[in-house]
Protein backbone atom coordinates (compact mmCIF):
# COMPACT_ATOMS: atom_id res chain seq x y z
CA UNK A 1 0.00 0.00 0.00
CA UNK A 2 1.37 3.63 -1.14
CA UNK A 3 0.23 7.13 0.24
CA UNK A 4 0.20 9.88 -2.50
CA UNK A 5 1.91 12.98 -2.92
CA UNK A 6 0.23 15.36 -1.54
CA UNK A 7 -1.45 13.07 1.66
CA UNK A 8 -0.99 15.09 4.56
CA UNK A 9 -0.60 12.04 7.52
CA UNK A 10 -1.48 9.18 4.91
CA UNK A 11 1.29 6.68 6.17
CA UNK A 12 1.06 2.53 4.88
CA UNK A 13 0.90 -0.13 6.86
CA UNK A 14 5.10 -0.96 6.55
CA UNK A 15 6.13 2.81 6.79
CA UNK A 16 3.86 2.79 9.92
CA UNK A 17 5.02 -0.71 11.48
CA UNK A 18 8.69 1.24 10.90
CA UNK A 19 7.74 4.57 12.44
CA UNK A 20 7.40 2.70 15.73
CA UNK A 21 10.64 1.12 16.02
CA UNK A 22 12.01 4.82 15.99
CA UNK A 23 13.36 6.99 18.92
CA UNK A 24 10.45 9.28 20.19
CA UNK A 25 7.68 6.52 18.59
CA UNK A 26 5.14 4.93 20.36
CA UNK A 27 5.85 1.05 19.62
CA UNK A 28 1.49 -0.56 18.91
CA UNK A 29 0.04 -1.51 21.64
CA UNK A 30 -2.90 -3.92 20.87
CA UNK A 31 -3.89 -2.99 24.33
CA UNK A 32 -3.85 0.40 24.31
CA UNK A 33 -6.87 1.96 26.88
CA UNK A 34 -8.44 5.48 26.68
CA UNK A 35 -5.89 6.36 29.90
CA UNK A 36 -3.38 6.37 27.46
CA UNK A 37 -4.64 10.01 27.50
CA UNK A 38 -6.25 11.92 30.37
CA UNK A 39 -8.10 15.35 30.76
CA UNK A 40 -5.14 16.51 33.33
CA UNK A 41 -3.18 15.80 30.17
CA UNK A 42 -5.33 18.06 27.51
CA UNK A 43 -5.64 20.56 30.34
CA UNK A 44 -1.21 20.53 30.56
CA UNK A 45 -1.38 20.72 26.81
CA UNK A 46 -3.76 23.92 26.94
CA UNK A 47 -1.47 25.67 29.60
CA UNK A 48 1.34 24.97 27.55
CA UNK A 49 0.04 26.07 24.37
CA UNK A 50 -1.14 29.74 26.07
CA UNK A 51 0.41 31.99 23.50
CA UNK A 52 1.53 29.43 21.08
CA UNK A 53 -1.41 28.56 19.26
CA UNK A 54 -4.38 30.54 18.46
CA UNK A 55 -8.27 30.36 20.72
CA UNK A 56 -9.47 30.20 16.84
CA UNK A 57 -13.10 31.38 16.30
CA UNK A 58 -16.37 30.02 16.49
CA UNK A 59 -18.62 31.36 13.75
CA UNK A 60 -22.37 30.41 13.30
CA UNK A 61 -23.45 29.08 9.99
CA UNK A 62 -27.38 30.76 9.59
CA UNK A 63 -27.34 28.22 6.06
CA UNK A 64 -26.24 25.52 7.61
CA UNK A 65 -28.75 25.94 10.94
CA UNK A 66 -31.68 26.35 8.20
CA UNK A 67 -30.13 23.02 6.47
CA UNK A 68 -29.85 20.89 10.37
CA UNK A 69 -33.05 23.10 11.85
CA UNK A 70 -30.34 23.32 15.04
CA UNK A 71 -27.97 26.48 15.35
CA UNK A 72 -24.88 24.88 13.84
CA UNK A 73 -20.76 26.69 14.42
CA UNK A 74 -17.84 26.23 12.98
CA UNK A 75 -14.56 26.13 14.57
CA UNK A 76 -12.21 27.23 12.44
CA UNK A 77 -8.95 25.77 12.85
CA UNK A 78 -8.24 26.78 9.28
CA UNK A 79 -7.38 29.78 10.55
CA UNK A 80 -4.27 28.53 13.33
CA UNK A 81 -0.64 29.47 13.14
CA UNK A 82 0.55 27.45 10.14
CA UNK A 83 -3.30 27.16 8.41
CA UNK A 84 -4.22 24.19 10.52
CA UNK A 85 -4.58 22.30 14.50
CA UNK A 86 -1.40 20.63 13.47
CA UNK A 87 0.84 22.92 15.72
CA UNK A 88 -1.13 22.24 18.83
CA UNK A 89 -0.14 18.41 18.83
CA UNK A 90 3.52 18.53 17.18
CA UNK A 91 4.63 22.07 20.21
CA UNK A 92 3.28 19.84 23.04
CA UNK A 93 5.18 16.45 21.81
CA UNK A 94 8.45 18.89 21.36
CA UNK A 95 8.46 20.13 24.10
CA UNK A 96 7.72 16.90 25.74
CA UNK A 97 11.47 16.17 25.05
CA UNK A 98 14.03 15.87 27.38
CA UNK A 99 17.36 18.14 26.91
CA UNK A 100 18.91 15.79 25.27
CA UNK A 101 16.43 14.80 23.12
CA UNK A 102 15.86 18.13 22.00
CA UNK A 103 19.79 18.88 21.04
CA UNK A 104 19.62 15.83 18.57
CA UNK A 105 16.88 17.49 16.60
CA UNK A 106 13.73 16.18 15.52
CA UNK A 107 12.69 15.08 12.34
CA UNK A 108 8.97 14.27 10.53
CA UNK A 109 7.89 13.43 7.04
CA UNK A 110 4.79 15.08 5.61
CA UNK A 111 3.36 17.14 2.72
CA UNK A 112 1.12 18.60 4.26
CA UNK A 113 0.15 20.39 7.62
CA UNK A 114 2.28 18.14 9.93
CA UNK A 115 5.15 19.27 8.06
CA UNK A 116 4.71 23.03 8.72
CA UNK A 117 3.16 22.48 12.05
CA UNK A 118 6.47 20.72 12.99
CA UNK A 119 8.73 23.33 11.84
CA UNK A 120 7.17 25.95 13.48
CA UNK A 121 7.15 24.13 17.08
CA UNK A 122 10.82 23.31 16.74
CA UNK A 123 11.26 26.95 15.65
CA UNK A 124 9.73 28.28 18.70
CA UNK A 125 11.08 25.78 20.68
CA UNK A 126 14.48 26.66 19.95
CA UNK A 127 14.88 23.19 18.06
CA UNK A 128 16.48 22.32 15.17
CA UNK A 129 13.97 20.38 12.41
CA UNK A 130 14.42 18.09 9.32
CA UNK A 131 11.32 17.41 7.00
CA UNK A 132 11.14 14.93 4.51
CA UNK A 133 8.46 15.86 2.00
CA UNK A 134 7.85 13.90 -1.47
CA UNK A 135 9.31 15.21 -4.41
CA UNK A 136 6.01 16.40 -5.75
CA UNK A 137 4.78 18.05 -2.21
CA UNK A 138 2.77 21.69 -3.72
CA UNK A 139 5.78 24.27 -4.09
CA UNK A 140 3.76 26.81 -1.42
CA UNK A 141 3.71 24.17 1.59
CA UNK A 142 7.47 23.47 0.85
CA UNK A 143 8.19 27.25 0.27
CA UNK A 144 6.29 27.67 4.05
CA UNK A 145 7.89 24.84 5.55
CA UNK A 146 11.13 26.64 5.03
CA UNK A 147 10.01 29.90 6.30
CA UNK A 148 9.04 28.25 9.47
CA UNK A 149 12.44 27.40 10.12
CA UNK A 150 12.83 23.53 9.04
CA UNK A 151 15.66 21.91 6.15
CA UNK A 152 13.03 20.55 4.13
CA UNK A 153 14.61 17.35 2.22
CA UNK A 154 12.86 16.29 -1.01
CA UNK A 155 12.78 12.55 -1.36
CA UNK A 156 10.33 10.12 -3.07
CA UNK A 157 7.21 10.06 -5.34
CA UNK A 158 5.33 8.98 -2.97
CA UNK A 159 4.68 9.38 0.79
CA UNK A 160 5.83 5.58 2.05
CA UNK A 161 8.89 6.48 0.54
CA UNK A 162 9.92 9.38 2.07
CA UNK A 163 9.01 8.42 5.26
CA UNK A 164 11.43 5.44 4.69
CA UNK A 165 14.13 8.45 4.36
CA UNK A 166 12.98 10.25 7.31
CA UNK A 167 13.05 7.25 9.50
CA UNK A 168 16.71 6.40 8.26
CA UNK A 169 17.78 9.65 8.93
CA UNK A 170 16.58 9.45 12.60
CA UNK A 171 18.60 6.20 12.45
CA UNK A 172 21.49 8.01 11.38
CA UNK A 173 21.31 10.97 13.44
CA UNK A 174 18.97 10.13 16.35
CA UNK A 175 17.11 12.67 15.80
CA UNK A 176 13.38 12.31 17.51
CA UNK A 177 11.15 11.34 14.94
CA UNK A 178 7.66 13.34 15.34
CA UNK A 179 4.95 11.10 14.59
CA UNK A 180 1.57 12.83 12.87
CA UNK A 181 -0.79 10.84 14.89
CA UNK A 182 0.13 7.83 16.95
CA UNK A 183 1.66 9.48 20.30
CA UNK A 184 -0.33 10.37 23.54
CA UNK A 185 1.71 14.07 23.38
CA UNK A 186 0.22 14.84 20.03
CA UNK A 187 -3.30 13.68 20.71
CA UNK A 188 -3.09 15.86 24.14
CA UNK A 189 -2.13 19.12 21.88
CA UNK A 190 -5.07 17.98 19.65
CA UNK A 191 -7.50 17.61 22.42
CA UNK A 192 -7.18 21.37 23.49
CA UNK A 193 -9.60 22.14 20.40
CA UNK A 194 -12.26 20.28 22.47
CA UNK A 195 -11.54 22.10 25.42
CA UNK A 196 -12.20 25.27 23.23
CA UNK A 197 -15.14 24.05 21.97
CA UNK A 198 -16.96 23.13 25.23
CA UNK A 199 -15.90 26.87 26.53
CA UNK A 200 -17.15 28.81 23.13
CA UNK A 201 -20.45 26.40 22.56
CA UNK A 202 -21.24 24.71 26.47
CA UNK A 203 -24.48 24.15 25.11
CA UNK A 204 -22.98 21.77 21.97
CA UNK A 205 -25.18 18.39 21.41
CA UNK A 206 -22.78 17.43 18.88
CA UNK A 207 -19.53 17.30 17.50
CA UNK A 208 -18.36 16.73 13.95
CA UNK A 209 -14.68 15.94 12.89
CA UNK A 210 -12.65 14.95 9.98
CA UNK A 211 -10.42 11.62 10.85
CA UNK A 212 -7.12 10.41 9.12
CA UNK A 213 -5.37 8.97 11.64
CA UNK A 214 -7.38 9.65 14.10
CA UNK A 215 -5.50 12.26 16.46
CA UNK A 216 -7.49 15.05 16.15
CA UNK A 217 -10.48 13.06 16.70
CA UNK A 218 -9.59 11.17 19.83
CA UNK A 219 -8.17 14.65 21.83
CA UNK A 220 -11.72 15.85 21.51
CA UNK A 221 -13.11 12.42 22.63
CA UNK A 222 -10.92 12.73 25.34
CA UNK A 223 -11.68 16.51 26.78
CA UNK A 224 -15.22 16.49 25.43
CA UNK A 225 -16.65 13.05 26.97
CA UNK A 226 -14.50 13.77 30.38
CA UNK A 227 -16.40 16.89 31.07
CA UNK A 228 -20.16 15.96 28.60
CA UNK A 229 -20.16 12.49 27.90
CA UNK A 230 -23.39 13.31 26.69
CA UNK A 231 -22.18 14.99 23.70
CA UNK A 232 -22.15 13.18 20.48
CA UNK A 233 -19.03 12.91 18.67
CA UNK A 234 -18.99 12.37 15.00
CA UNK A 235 -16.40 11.39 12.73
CA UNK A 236 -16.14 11.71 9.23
CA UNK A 237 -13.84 10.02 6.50
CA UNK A 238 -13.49 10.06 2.94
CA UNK A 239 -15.25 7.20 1.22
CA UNK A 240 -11.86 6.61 -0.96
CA UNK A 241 -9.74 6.31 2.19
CA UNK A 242 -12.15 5.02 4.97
CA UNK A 243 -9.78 3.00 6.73
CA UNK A 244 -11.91 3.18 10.09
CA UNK A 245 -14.91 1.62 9.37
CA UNK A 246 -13.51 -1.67 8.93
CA UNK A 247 -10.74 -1.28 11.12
CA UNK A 248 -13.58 -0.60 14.21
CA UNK A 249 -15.50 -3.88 12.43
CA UNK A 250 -12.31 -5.85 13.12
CA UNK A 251 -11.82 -4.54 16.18
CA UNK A 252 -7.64 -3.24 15.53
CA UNK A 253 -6.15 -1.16 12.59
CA UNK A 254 -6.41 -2.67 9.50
CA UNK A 255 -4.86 -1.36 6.33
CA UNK A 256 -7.17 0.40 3.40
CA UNK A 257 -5.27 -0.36 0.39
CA UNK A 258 -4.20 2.62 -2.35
CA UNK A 259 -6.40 5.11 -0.70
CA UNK A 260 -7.78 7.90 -3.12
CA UNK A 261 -9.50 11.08 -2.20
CA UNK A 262 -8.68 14.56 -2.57
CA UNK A 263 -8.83 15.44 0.74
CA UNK A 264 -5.07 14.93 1.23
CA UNK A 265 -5.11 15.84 5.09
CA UNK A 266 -7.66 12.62 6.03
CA UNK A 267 -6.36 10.59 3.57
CA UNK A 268 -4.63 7.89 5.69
CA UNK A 269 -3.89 3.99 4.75
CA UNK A 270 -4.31 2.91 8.58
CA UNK A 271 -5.32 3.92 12.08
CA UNK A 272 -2.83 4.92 14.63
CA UNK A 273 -2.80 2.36 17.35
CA UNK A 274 -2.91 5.03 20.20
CA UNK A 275 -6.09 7.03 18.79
CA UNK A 276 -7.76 4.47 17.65
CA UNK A 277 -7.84 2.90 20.97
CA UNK A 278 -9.68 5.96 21.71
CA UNK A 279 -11.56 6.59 18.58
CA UNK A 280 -13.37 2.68 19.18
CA UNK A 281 -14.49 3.98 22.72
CA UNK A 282 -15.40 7.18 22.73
CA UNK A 283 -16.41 8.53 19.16
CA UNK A 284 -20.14 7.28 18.85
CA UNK A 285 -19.92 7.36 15.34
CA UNK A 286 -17.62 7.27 12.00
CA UNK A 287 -19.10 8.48 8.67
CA UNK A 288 -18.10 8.82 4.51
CA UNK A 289 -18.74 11.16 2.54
CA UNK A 290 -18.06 11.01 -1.29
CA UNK A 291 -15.74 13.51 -3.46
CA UNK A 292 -18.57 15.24 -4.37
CA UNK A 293 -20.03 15.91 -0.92
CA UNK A 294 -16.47 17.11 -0.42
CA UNK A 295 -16.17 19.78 -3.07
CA UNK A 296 -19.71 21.24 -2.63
CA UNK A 297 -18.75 21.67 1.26
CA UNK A 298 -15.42 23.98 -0.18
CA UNK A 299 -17.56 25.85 -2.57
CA UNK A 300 -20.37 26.12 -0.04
CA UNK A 301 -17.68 27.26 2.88
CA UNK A 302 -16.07 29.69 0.08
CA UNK A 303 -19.43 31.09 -0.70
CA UNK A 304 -21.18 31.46 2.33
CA UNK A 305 -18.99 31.39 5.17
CA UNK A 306 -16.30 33.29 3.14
CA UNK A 307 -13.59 30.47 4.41
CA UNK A 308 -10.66 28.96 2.83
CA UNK A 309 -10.68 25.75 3.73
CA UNK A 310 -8.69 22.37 2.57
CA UNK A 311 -10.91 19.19 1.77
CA UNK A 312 -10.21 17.94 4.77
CA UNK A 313 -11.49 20.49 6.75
CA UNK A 314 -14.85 20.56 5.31
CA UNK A 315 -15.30 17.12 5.60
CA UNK A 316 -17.66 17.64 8.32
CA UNK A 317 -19.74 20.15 6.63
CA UNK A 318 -19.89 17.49 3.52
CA UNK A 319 -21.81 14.98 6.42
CA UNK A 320 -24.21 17.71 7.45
CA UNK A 321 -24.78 18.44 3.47
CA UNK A 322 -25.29 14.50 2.97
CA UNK A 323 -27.63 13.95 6.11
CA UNK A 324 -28.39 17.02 7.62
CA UNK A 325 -31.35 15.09 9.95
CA UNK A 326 -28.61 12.55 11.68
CA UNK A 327 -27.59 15.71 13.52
CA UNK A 328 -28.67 17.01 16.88
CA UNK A 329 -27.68 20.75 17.61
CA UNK A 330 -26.29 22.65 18.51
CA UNK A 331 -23.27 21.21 16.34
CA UNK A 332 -19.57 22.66 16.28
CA UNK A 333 -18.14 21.63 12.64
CA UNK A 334 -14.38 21.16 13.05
CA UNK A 335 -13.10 23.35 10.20
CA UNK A 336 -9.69 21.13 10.90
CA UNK A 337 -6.72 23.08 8.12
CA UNK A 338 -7.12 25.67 5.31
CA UNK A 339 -4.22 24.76 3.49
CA UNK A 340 -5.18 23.93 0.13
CA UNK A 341 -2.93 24.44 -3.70
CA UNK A 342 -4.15 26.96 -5.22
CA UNK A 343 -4.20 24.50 -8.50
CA UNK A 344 -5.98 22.33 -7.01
CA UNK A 345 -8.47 24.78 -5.57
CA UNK A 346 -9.44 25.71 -8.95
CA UNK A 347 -10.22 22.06 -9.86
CA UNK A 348 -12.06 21.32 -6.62
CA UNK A 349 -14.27 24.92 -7.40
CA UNK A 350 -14.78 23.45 -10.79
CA UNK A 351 -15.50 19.91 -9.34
CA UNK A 352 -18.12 21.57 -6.92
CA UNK A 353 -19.62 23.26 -9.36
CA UNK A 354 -20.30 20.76 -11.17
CA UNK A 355 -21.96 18.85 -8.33
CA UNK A 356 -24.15 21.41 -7.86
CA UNK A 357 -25.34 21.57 -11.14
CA UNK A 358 -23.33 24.99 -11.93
CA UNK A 359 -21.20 23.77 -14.07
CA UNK A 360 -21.99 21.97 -17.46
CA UNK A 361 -20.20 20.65 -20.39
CA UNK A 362 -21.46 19.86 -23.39
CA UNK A 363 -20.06 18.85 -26.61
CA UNK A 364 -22.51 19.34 -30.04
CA UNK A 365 -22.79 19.49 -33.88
CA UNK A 366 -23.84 22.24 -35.90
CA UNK A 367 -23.74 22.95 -39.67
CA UNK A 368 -19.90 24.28 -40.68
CA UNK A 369 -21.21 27.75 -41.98
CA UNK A 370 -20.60 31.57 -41.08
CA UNK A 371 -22.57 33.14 -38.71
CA UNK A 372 -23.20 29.55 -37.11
CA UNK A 373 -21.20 29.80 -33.89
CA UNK A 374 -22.51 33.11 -33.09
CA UNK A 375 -26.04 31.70 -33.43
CA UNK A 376 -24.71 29.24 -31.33
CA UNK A 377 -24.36 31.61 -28.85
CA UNK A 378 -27.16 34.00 -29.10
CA UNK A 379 -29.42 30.68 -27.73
CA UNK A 380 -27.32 29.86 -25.09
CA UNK A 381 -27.34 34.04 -24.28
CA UNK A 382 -31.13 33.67 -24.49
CA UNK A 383 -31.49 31.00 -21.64
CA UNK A 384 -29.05 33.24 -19.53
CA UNK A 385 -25.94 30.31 -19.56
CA UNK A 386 -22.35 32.47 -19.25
CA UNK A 387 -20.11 30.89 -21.72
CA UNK A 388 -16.97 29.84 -19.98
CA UNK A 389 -14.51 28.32 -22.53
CA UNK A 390 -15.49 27.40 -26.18
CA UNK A 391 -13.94 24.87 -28.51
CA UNK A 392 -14.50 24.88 -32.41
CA UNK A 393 -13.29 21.80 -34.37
CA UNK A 394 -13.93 22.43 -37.54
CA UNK A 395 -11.56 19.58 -39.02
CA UNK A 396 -11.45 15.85 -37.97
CA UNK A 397 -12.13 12.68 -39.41
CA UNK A 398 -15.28 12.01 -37.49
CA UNK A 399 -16.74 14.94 -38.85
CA UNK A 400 -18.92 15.31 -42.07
CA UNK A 401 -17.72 17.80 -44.92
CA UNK A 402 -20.33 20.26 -43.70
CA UNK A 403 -20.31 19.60 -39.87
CA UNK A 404 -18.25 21.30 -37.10
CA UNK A 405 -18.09 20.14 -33.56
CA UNK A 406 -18.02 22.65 -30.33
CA UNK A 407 -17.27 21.78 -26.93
CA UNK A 408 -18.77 24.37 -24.44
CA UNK A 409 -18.23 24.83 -21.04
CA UNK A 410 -21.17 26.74 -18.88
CA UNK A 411 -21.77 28.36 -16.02
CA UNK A 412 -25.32 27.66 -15.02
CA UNK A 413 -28.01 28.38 -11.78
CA UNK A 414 -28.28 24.73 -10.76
CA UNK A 415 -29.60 21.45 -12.13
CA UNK A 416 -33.06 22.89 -13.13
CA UNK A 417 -31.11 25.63 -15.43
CA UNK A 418 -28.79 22.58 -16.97
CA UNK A 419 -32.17 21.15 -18.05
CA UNK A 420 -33.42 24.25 -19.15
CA UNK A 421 -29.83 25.11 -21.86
CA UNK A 422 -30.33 21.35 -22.35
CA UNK A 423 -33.49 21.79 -24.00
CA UNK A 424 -33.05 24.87 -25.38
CA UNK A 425 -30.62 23.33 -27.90
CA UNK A 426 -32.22 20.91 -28.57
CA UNK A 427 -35.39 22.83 -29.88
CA UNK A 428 -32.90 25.58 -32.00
CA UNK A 429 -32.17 22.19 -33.98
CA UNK A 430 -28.61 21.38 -32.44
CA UNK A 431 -27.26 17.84 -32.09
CA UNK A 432 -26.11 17.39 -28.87
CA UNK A 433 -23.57 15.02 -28.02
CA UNK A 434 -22.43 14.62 -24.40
């Protein structure tokens, strides 16, 4: 099993097996308990973080209360130091280390959040950092890895492999390798979100959060159950990477084979062994939601809540969009990083347009004669479609000595305006293909 570029945390089973035997690791341990991680502990990690990370915001969603019929917030973690919670969990674990530890450096491998929220912990911590990110990592998180203060190493197409590097140079070095996920330090940093929550929203019914690995998640289990084990905690994964599901069926971490999604930051191969200890007993539920559940969230966020968010992070708006009756309010949405390539921004906006119906291509005939594109476009003017892009073939084999094909790309109202251009074509005569 292989992580992608560009997956955040996603670690395979043999890269994570190897992470473990490392200095600073937490070997598995199949009997892991929730104590593995205590309140006192998120509370430590909250006092320690005090002018570190960022109290980020709680903002109401009025289209997303209408959608639930419960007031429904977002915590917007998209806006922390370094774009996402990652910081939280990598300063606590850092400066966890003993004086020793820290004067051998630490090291992590990432292309994604972990990888800046690393090097900014060691930064302020006053220790020297190493990340190993895949040759194809988006230039801007390498470019703001850097600034942070880490010697970012390029290794590897792919994610397995450059954590293979990273663990060889902790080998080499012994340097403490920072694990994304699977140490009681990191979840404790991660948990301090749920003690925000609980002090913005005490009235919250329920809790949604994205899940990789399953940090994040389990340090909100932890605070939030300790102090309102009557609040509901949701998680959410991407249907193409779902590794918990089955792993929680089997009872232990099992392996999801070539995981594919585009949310990069919950796209992980296999549960840690510490949170998912945690995620079995206290998270009362784990969710999927599809890729297009995921880019309609991002436009929807973009639109309405004027957010930049990564895929990731609106993976629990994508489960209120998918069911928004499973949910009992209030709810606090875990907007969990904001950290997304531009490039692929504009694909996802595309993508969630189309879901939405806003978006349509089309590809038609229409007799090869002047004046016949612009008539072309005078109907689709008439129905109110904005012309994004237009193609005119005028010469290719398939086509008939009079015939020219055009490939259009719209921007429409929604699915009952597709119909509408749909139709209108086809009544002005015009052969439409796709």
């Amino acid at each position: 099993m292989a992580a992608r570029v560009g997956d955040e945390d996603g670690l395979g089973a043999s890269a994570m097996s190897d992470v473990s035997a490392q200095s600073g690791a937490v070997p598995p341990m199949s009997g892991t308990s929730v104590s593995a991680v205590s309140l006192d502990e998120v509370r430590e990690a909250q006092k320690m973080l005090s002018g570190v990370a960022r109290t980020t915001v709680l903002e109401g969603s009025r289209f997303l209360s209408g959608l639930v019929g419960a007031p429904v917030h977002l915590k917007c973690e998209n806006l922390q130091r370094t774009g996402s919670f990652k910081v939280r969990g990598a300063y606590v674990r850092i400066a966890g280390l003993s004086e020793q530890e820290r004067a051998a450096g630490v090291v992590a491998a990432s292309a994604g959040n972990h990888a800046q929220g690393v090097a900014l912990a060691a930064a302020l911590l006053g220790v020297r950092s190493t990340v190993f990110m895949p040759e194809g990592a988006p230039l801007p998180k390498v470019a703001a890895t850097r600034e942070y203060g880490a010697e970012v190493r390029l290794y590897g197409q792919i994610v397995d492999e450059t954590m293979r590097a990273a663990q060889e140079y902790a080998r080499a070095t012994g340097a403490v390798f920072i694990h994304p996920f699977d140490h009681p330090d990191v979840i404790a940093g991660q948990g301090t979100v749920g003690l925000e929550i609980l002090e913005q929203c005490p009235e919250v019914r329920t809790v949604v959060v994205g899940i990789g690995g399953g940090g994040l998640a389990a340090g909100i289990a932890v605070a939030v159950k300790a102090l309102r084990p009557d609040v509901r905690i949701v998680g959410v994964q991407a249907a193409g990477a779902a590794a918990y599901p089955p792993s929680l069926a089997a009872g232990h971490p099992v392996s999801v084979e070539a995981p594919a999604t585009m949310a990069d930051g919950i796209k992980v191969g296999r549960p840690g062994e510490v949170p998912f200890r945690i995620v079995e007993e206290l998270v009362d539920e784990v969710r999927t939601v599809s890729e297009d559940e995921l880019s309609s969230a991002l436009l929807l966020l973009l639109e309405r809540a004027k957010l930049v968010v990564e895929p990731a992070g609106a993976s629990p708006v994508a489960a209120l969009l998918s069911d928004p009756g499973a949910f009992e309010g209030p709810v606090v949405a875990v907007l969990s990083g904001g950290n997304v390539d531009p490039l692929l921004m504009q694909r996802i906006l595309r993508h969630g347009m189309a879901a939405a119906g806003r978006y349509l291509s089309l590809r038609l005939r229409l007799t090869d004669r002047p004046g016949a594109l612009a008539a072309l476009l005078e109907v689709l003017s008439e129905v109110d479609a904005n012309v994004l892009d237009v193609s005119h073939v005028r010469t290719d084999p398939r086509l008939g000595l009079t015939e020219a094909e055009v490939e259009l790309h719209l921007e429409t109202k929604g699915p009952e305006h597709c119909a509408e251009v749909g139709s209108a074509l086809r009544d002005a005569g015009y052969l439409v293909m796709d």
